[in-house]
C-alpha atoms as a PDB file:
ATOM      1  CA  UNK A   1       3.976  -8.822  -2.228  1.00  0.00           C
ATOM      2  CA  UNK A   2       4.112  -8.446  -5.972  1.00  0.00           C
ATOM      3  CA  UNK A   3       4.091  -5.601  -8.073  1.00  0.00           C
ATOM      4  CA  UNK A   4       0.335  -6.283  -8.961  1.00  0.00           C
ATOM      5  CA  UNK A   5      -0.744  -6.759  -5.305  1.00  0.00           C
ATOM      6  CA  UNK A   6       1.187  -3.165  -4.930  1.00  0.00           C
ATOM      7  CA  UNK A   7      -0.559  -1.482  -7.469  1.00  0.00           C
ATOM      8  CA  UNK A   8      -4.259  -2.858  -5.985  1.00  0.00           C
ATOM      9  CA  UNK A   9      -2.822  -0.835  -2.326  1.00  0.00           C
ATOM     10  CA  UNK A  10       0.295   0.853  -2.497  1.00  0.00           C
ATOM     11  CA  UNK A  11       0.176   2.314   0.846  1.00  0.00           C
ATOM     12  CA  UNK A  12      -0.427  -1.372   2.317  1.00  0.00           C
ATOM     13  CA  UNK A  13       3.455  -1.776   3.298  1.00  0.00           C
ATOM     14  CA  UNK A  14       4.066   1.523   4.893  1.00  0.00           C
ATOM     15  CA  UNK A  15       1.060   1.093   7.212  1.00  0.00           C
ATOM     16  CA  UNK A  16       2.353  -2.603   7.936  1.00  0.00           C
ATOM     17  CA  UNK A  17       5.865  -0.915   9.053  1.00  0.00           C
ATOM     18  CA  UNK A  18       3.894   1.502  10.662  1.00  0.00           C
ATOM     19  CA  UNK A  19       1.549  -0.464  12.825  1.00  0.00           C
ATOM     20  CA  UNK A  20       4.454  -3.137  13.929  1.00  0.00           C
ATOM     21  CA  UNK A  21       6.986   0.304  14.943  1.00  0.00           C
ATOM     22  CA  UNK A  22       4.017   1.757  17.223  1.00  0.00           C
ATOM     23  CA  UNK A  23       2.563  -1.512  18.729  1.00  0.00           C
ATOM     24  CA  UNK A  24       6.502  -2.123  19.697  1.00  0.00           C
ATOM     25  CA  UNK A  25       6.913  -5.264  18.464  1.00  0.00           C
ATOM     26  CA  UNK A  26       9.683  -4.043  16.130  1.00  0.00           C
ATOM     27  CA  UNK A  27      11.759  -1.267  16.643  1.00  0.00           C
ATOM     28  CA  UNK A  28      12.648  -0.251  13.075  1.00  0.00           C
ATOM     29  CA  UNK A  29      11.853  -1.222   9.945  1.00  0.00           C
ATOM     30  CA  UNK A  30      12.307  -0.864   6.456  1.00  0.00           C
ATOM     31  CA  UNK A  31      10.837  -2.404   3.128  1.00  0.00           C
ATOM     32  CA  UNK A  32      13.224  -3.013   0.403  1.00  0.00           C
ATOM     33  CA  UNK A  33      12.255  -3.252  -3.187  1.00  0.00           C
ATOM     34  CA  UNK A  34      14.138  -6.087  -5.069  1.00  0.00           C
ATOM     35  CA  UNK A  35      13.410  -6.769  -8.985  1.00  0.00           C
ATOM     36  CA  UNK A  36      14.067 -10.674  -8.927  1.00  0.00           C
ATOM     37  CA  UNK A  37      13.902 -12.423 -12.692  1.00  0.00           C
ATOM     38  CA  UNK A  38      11.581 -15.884 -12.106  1.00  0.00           C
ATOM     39  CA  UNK A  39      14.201 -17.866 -13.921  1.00  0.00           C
ATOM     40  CA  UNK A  40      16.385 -17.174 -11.546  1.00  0.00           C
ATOM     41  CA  UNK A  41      14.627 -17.860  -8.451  1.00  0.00           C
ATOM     42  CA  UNK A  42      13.116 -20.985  -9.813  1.00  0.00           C
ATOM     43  CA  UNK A  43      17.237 -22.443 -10.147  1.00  0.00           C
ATOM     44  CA  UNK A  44      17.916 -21.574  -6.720  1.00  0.00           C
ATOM     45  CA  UNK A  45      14.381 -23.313  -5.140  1.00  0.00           C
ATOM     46  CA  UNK A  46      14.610 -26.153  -8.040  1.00  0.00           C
ATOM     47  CA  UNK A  47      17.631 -28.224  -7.772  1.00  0.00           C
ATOM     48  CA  UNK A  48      17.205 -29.451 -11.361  1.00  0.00           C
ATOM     49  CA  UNK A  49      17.443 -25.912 -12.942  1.00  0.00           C
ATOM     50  CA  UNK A  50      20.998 -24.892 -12.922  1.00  0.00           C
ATOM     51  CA  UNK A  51      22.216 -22.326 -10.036  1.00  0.00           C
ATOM     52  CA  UNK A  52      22.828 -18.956 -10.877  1.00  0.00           C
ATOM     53  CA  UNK A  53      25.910 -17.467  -9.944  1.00  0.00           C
ATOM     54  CA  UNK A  54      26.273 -14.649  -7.250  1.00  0.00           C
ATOM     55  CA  UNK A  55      28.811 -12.195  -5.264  1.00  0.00           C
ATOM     56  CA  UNK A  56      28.710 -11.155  -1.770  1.00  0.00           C
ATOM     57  CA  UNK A  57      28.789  -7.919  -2.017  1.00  0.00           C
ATOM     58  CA  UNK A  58      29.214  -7.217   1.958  1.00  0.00           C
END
């Protein structure tokens, strides 16, 4: 979901996680907000853009 879709229903995730954790189909879950920049996602799903360079943090 992107930030716009978010703003239209920000309580649409948290009622996803909720509805999967009670119907038991997942035990746990969590939503994690990332801030991605479009350039960069475009080099990793575009071979012909140039990759962007990354750590592993864990």
């Amino acid at each position: 979901m992107d930030e716009y879709g978010l703003e239209g229903n920000p309580d649409y995730l948290a009622e996803r996680a909720d509805d999967a954790v009670a119907s038991g189909d997942i035990a746990e879950l969590g939503v994690v907000d990332l801030t991605l920049r479009l350039v960069a996602v475009r080099a990793v799903l575009c071979p012909e853009y140039s990759p962007i360079p990354a750590t592993l943090l864990s």
